[in-house]
N, C-alpha and C. Protein backbone atom coordinates (compact mmCIF):
# COMPACT_ATOMS: atom_id res chain seq x y z
N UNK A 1 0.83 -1.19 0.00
CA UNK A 1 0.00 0.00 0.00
C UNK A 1 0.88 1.26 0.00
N UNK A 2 1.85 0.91 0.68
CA UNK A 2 2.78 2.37 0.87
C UNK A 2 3.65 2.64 -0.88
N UNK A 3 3.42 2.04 -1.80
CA UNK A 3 3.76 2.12 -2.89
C UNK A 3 2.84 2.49 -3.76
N UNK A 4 1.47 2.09 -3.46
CA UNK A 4 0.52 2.72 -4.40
C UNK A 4 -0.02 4.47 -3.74
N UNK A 5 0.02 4.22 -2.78
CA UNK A 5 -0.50 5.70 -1.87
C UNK A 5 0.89 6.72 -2.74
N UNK A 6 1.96 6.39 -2.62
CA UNK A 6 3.37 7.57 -3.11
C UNK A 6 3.07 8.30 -4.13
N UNK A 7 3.84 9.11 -4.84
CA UNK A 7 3.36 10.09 -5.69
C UNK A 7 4.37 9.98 -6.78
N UNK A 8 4.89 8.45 -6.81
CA UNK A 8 5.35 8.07 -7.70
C UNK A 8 4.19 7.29 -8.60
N UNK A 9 4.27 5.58 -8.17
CA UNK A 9 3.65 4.52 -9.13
C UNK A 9 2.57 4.80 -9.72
N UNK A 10 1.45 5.51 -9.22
CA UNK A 10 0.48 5.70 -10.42
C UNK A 10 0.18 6.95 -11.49
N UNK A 11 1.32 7.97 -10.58
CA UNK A 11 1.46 9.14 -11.88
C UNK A 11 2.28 8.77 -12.97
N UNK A 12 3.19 7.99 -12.28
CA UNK A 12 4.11 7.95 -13.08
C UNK A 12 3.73 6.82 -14.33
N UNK A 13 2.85 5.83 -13.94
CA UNK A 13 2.54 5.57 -15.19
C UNK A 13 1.35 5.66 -15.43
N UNK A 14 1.27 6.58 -15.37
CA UNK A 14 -0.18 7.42 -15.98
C UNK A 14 0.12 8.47 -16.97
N UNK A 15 1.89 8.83 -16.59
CA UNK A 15 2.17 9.89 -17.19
C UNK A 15 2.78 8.74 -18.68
N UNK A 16 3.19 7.43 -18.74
CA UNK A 16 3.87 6.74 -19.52
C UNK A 16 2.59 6.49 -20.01
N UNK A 17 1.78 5.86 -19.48
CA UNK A 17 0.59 5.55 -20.78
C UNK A 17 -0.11 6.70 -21.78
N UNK A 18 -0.05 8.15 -21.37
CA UNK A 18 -0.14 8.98 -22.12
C UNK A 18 0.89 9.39 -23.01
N UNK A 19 2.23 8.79 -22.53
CA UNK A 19 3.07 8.97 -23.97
C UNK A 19 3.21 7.99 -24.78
N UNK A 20 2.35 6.90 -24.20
CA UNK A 20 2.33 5.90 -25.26
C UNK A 20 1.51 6.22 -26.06
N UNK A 21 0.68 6.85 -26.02
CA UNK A 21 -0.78 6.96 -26.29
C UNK A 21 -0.51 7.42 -27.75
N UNK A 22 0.77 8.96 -27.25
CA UNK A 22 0.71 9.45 -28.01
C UNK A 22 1.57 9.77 -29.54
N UNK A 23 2.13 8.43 -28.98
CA UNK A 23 3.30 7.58 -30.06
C UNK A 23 2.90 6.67 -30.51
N UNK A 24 1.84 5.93 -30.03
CA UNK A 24 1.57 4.73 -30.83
C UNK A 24 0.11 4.31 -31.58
N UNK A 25 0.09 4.02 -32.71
CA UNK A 25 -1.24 3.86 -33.31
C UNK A 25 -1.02 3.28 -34.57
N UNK A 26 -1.79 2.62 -34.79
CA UNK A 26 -1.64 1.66 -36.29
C UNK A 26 -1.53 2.63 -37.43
N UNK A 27 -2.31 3.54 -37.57
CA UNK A 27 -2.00 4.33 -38.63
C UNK A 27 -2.06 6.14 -38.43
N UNK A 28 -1.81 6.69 -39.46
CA UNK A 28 -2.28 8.42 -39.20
C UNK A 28 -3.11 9.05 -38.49
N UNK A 29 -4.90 8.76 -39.00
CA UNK A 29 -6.02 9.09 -38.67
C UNK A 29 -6.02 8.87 -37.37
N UNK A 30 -5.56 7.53 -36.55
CA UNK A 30 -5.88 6.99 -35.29
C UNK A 30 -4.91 7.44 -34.44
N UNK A 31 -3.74 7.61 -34.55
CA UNK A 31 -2.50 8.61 -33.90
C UNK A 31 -3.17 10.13 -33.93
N UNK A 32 -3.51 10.28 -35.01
CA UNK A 32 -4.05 12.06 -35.07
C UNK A 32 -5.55 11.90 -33.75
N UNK A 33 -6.10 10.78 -33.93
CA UNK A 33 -6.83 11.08 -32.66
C UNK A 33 -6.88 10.98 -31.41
N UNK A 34 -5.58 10.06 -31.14
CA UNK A 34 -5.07 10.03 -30.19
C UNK A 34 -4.55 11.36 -29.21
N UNK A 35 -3.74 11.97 -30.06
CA UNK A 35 -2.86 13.12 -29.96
C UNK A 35 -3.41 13.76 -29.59
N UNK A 36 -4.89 14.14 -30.24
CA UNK A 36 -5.87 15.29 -29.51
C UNK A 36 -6.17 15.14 -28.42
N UNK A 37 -6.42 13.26 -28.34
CA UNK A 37 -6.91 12.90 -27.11
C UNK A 37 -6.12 13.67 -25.94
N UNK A 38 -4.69 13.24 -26.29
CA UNK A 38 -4.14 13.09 -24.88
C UNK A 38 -3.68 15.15 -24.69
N UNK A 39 -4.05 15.84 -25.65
CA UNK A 39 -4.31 17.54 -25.86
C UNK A 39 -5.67 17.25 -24.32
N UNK A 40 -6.43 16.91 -25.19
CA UNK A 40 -7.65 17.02 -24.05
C UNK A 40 -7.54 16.46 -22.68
N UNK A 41 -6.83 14.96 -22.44
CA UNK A 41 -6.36 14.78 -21.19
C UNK A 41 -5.58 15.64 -20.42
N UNK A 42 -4.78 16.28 -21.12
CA UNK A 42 -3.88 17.23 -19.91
C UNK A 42 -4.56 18.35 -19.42
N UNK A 43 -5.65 18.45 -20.31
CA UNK A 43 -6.23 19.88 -20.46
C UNK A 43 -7.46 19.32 -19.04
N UNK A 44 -7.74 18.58 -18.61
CA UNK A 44 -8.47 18.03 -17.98
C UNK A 44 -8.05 18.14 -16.77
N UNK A 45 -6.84 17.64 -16.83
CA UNK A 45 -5.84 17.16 -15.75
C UNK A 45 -5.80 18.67 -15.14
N UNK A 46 -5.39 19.74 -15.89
CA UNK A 46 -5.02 20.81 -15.06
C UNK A 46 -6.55 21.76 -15.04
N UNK A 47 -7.23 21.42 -15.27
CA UNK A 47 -8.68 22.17 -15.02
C UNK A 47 -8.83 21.23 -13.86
N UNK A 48 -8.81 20.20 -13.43
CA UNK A 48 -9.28 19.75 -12.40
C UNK A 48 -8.33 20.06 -11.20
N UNK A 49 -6.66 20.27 -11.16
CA UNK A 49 -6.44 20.87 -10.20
C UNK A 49 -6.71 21.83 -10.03
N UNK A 50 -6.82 23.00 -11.39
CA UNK A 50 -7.53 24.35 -10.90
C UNK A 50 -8.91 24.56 -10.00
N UNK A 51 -9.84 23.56 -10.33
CA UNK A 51 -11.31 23.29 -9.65
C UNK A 51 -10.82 23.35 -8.14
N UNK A 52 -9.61 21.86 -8.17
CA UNK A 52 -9.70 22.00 -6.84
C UNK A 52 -8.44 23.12 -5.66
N UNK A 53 -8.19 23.68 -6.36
CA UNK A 53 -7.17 24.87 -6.01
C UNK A 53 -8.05 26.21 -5.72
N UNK A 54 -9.26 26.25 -6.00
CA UNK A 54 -9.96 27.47 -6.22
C UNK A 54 -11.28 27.02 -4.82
N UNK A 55 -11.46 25.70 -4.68
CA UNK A 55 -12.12 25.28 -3.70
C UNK A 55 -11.21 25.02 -2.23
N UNK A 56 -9.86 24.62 -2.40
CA UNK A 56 -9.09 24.46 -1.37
C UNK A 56 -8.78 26.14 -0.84
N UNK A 57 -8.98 27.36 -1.57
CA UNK A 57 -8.42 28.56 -1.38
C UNK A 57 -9.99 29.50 -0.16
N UNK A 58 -11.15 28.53 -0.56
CA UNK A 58 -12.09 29.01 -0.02
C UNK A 58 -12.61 27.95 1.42
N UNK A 59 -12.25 26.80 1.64
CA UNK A 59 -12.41 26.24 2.34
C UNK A 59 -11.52 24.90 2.65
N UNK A 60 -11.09 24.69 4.19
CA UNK A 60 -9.85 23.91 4.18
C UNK A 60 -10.22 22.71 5.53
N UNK A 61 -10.17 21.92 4.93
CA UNK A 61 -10.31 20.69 5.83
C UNK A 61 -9.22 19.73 6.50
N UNK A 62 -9.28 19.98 7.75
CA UNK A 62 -7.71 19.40 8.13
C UNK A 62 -7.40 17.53 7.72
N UNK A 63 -6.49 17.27 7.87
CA UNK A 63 -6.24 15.78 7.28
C UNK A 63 -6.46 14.54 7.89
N UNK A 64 -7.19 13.30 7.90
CA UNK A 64 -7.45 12.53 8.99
C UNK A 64 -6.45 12.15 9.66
N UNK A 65 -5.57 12.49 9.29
CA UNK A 65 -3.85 11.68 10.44
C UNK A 65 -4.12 12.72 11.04
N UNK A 66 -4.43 14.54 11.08
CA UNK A 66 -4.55 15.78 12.17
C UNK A 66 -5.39 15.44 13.32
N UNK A 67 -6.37 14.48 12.98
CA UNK A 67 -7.59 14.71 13.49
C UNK A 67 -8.04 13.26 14.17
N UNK A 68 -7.18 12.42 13.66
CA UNK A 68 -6.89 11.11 14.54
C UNK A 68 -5.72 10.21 14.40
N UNK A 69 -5.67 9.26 15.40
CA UNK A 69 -4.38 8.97 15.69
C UNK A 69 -3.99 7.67 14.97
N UNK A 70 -3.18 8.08 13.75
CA UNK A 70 -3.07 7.30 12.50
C UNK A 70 -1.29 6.66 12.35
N UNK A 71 -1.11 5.59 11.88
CA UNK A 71 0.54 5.38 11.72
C UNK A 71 0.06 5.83 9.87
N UNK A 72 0.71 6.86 9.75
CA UNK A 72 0.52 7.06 8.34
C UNK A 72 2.04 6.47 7.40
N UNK A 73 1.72 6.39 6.37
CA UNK A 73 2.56 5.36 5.78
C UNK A 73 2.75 5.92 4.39
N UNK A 74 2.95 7.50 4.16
CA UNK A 74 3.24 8.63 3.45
C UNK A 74 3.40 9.48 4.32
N UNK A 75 4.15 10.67 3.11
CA UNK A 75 4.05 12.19 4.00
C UNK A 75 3.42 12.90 4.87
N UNK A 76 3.52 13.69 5.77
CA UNK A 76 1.99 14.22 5.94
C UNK A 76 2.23 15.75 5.26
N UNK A 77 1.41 16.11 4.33
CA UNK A 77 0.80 16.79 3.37
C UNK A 77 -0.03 18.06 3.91
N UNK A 78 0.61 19.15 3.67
CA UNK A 78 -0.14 20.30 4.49
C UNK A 78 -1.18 21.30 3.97
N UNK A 79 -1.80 20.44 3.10
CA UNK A 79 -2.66 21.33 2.09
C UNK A 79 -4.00 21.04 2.62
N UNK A 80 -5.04 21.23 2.28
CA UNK A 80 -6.53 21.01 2.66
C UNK A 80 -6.50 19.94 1.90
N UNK A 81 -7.39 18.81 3.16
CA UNK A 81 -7.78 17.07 2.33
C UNK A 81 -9.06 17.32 1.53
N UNK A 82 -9.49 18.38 1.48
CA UNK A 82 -11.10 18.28 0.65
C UNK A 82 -11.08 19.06 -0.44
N UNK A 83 -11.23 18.78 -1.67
CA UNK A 83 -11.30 17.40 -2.29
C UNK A 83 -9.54 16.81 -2.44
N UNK A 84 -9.53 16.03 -3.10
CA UNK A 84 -8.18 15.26 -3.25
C UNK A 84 -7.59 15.71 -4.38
N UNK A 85 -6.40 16.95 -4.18
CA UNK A 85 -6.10 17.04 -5.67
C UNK A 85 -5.55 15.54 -6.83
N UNK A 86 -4.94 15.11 -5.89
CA UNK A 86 -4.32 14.09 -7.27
C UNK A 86 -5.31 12.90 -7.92
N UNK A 87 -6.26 12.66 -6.98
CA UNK A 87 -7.42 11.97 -7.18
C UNK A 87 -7.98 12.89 -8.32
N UNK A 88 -8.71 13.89 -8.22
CA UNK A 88 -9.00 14.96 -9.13
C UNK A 88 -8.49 14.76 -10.63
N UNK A 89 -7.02 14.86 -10.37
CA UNK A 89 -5.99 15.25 -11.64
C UNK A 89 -6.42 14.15 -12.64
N UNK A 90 -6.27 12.61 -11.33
CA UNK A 90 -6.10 11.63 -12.42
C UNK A 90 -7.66 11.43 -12.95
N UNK A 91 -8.29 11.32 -12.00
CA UNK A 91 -9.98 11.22 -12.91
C UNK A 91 -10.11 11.79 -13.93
N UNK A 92 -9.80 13.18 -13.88
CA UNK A 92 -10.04 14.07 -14.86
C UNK A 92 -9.24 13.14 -16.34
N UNK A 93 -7.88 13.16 -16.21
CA UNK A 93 -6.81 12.42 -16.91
C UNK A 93 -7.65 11.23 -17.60
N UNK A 94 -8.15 10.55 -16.89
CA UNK A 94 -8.72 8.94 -17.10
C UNK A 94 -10.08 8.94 -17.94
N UNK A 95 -10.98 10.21 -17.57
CA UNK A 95 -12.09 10.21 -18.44
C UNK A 95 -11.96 10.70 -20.09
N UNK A 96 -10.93 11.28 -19.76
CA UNK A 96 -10.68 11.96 -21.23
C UNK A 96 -10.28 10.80 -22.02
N UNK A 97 -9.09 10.21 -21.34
CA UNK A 97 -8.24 8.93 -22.58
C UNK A 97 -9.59 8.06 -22.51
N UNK A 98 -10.33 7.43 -21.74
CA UNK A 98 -11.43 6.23 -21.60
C UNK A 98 -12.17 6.99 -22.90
N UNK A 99 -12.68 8.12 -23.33
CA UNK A 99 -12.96 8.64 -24.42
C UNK A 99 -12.48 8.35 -25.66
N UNK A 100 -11.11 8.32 -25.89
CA UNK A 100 -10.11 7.67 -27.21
C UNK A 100 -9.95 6.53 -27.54
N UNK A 101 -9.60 6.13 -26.14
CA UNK A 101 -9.15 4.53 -26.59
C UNK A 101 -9.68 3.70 -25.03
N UNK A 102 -10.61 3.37 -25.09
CA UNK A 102 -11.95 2.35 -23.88
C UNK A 102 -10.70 1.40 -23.25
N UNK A 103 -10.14 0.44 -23.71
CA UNK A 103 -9.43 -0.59 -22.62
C UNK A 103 -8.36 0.34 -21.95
N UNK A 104 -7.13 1.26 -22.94
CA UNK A 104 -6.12 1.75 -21.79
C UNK A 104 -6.91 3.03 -20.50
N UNK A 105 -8.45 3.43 -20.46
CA UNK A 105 -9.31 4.39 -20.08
C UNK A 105 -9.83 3.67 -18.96
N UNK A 106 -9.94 2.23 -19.71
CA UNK A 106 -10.62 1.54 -17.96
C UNK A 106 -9.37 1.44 -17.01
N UNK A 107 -8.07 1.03 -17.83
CA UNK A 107 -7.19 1.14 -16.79
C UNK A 107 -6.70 2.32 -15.98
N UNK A 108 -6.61 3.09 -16.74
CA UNK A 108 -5.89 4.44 -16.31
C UNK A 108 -7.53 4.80 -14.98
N UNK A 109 -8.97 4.50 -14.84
CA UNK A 109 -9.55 4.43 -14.19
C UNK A 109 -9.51 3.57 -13.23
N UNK A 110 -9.08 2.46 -13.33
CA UNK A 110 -8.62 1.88 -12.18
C UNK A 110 -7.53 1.85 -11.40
N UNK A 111 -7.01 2.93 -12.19
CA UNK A 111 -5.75 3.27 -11.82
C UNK A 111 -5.80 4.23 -10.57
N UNK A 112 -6.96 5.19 -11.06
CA UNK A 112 -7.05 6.32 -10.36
C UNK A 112 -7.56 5.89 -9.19
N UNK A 113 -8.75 5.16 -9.14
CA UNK A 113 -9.42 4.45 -8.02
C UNK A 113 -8.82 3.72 -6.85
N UNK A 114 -8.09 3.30 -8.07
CA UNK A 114 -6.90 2.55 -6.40
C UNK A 114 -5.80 2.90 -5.84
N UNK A 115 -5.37 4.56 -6.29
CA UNK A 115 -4.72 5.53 -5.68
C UNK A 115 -5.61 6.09 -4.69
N UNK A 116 -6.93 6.59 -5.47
CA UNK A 116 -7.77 7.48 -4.32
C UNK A 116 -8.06 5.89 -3.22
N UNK A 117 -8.31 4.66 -3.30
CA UNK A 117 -8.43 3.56 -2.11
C UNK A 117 -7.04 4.03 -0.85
N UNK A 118 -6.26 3.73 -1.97
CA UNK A 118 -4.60 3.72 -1.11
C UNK A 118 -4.88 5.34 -0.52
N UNK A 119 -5.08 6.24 -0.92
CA UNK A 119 -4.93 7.38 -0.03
C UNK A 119 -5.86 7.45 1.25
N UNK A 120 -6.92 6.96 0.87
CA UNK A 120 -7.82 6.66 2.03
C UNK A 120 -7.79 6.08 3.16
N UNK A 121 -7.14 4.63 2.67
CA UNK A 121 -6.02 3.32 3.68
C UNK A 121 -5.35 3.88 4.51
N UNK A 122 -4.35 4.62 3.52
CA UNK A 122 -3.49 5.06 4.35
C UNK A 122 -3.64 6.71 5.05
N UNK A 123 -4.49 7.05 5.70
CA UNK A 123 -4.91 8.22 6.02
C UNK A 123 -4.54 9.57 5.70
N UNK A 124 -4.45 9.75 4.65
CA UNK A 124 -3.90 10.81 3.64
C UNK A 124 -4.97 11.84 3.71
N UNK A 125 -6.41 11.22 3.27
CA UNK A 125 -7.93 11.91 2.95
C UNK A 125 -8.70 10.92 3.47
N UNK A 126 -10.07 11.38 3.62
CA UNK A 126 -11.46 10.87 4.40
C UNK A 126 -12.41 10.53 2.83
N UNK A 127 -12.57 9.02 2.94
CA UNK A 127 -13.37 9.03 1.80
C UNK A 127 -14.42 9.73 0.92
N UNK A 128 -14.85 10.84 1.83
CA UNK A 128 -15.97 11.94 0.73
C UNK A 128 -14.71 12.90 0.51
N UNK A 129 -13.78 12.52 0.74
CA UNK A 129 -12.48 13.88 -0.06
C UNK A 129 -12.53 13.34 -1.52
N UNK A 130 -11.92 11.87 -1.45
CA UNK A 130 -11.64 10.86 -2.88
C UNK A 130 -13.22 10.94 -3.69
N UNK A 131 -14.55 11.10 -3.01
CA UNK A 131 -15.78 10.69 -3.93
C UNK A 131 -15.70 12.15 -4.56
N UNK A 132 -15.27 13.10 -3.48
CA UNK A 132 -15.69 14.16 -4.24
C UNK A 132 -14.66 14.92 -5.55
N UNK A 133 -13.55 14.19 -5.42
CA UNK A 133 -12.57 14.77 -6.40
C UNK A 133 -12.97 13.95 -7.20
N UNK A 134 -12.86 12.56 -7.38
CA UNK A 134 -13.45 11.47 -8.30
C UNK A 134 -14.63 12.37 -9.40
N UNK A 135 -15.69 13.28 -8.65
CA UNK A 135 -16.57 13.35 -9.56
C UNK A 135 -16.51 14.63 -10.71
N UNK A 136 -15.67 15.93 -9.32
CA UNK A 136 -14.85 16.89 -10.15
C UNK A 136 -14.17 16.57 -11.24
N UNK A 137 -12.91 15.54 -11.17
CA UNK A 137 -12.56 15.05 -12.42
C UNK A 137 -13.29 14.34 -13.50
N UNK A 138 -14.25 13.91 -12.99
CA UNK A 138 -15.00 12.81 -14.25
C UNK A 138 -15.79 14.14 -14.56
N UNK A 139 -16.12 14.86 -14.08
CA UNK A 139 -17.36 16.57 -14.47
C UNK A 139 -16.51 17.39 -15.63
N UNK A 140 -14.73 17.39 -14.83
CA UNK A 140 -14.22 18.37 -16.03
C UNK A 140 -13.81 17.58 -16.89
N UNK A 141 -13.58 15.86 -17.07
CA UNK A 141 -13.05 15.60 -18.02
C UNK A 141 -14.26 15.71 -19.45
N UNK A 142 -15.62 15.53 -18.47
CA UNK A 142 -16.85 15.67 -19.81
C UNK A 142 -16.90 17.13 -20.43
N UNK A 143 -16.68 18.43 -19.67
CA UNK A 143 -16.71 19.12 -20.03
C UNK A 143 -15.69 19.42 -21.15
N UNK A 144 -14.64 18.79 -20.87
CA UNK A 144 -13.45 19.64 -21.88
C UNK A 144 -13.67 18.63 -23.23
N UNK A 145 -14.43 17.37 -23.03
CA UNK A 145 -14.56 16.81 -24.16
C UNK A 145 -15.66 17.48 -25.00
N UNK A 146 -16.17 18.03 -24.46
CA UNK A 146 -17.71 18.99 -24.70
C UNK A 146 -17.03 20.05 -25.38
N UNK A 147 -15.96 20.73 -24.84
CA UNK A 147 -14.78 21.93 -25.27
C UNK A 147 -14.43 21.36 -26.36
N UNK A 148 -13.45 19.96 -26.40
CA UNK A 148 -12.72 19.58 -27.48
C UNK A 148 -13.31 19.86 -28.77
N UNK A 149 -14.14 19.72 -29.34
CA UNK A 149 -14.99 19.93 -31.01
C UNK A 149 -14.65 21.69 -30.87
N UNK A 150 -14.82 22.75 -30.11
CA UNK A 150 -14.94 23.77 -30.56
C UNK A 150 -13.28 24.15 -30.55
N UNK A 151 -12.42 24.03 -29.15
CA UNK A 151 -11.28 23.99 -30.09
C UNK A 151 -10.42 23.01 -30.67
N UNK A 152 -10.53 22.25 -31.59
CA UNK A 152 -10.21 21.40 -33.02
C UNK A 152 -9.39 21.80 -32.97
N UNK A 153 -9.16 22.79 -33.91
CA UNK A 153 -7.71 23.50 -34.61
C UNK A 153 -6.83 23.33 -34.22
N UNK A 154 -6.83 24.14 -32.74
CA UNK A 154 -5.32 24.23 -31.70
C UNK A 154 -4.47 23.48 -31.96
N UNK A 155 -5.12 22.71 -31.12
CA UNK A 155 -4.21 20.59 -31.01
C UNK A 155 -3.82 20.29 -32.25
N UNK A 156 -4.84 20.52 -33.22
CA UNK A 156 -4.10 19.98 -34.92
C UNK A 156 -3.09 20.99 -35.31
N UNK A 157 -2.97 22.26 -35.12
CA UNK A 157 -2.24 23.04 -35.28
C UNK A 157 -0.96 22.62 -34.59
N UNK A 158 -0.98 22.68 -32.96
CA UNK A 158 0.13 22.37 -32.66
C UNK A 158 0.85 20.68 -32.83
N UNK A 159 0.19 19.66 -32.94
CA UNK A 159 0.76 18.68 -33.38
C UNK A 159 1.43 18.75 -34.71
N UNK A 160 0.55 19.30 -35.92
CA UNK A 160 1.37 19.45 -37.05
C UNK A 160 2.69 19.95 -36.99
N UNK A 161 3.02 20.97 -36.26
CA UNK A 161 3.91 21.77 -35.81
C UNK A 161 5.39 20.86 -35.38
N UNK A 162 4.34 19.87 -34.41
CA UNK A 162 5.63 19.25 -33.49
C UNK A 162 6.00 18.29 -34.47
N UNK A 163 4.80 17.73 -35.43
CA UNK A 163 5.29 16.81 -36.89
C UNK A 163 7.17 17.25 -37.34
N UNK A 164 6.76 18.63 -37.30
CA UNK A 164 8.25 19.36 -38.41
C UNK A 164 9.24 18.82 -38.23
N UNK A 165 8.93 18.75 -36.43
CA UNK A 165 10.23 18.30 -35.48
C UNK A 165 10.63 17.48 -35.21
N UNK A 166 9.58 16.02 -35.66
CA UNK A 166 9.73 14.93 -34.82
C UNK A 166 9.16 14.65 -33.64
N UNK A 167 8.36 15.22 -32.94
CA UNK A 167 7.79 15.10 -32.23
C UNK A 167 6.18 14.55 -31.87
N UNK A 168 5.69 14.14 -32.84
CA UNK A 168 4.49 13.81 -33.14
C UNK A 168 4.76 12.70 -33.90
């Protein structure tokens, strides 16, 4: 548990399955939609810490290791536990790709789920911290997919771009 709770193992490959994402595809069309995809995942990712940066700035909930007597088995973390930013980040992250491509989307969702479990376990956050970032992220990842059609261009613009370079 003390390996899945860290703020290594599930960003970190959360952050690798989005560069797989965005390197690999059988052909053009399906890479080009990928690419947007994972445009719209990040774009998710950081709207949902903003959500919860703008709610942590107005109201702050101390951490269940503050507030009871816990062997915690991570940091202790001095930010407000309500909602869970990284829970947040990755939901957000997970609804967008589950949008592109369904099997690496269920994972990257179960991915997230059993970070926000492990943070809970290990008294990091109080389970309505994890339900409630869980839903923030799954809220902004629909929204920005709702966003994605109007800005199109961008993402095709800047991928073509990174094409020149090799980077795409």
């Amino acid at each position: 548990m003390e390996l899945l709770v860290s703020d290594y193992l599930v960003p970190v490959g959360m952050a690798l399955t989005v560069l797989a994402l965005w390197f690999s595809a059988p052909d053009r069309a399906t890479r080009m939609k990928q690419q947007i995809g994972v445009f719209a995942a990040l774009t998710a990712l950081g709207l949902s810490s903003l959500a919860v940066f703008v709610i942590n700035s107005v109201y702050f909930r101390p951490r269940p290791f503050v507030d009871h007597d816990l062997t915690l088995l991570f940091y202790q973390p001095t930010d407000s536990s309500f909602p869970a930013n990284s829970v947040a980040a990755a939901f957000g992250l997970a609804t967008v790709v589950w949008s592109v491509n369904r099997p690496v989307g269920i994972s990257l969702l179960l991915a997230a789920f059993a970070w926000g479990f492990a943070r809970v376990y290990s008294g990091v956050h109080y389970p309505s911290d994890v339900l409630a970032a869980a839903a923030i992220g799954i809220i902004v990842g629909i929204l920005v997919l709702k966003l994605r059609d109007l800005l199109g261009p961008i993402p095709v613009w800047v991928i073509k771009a990174a094409r020149l370079i090799c980077l795409a």
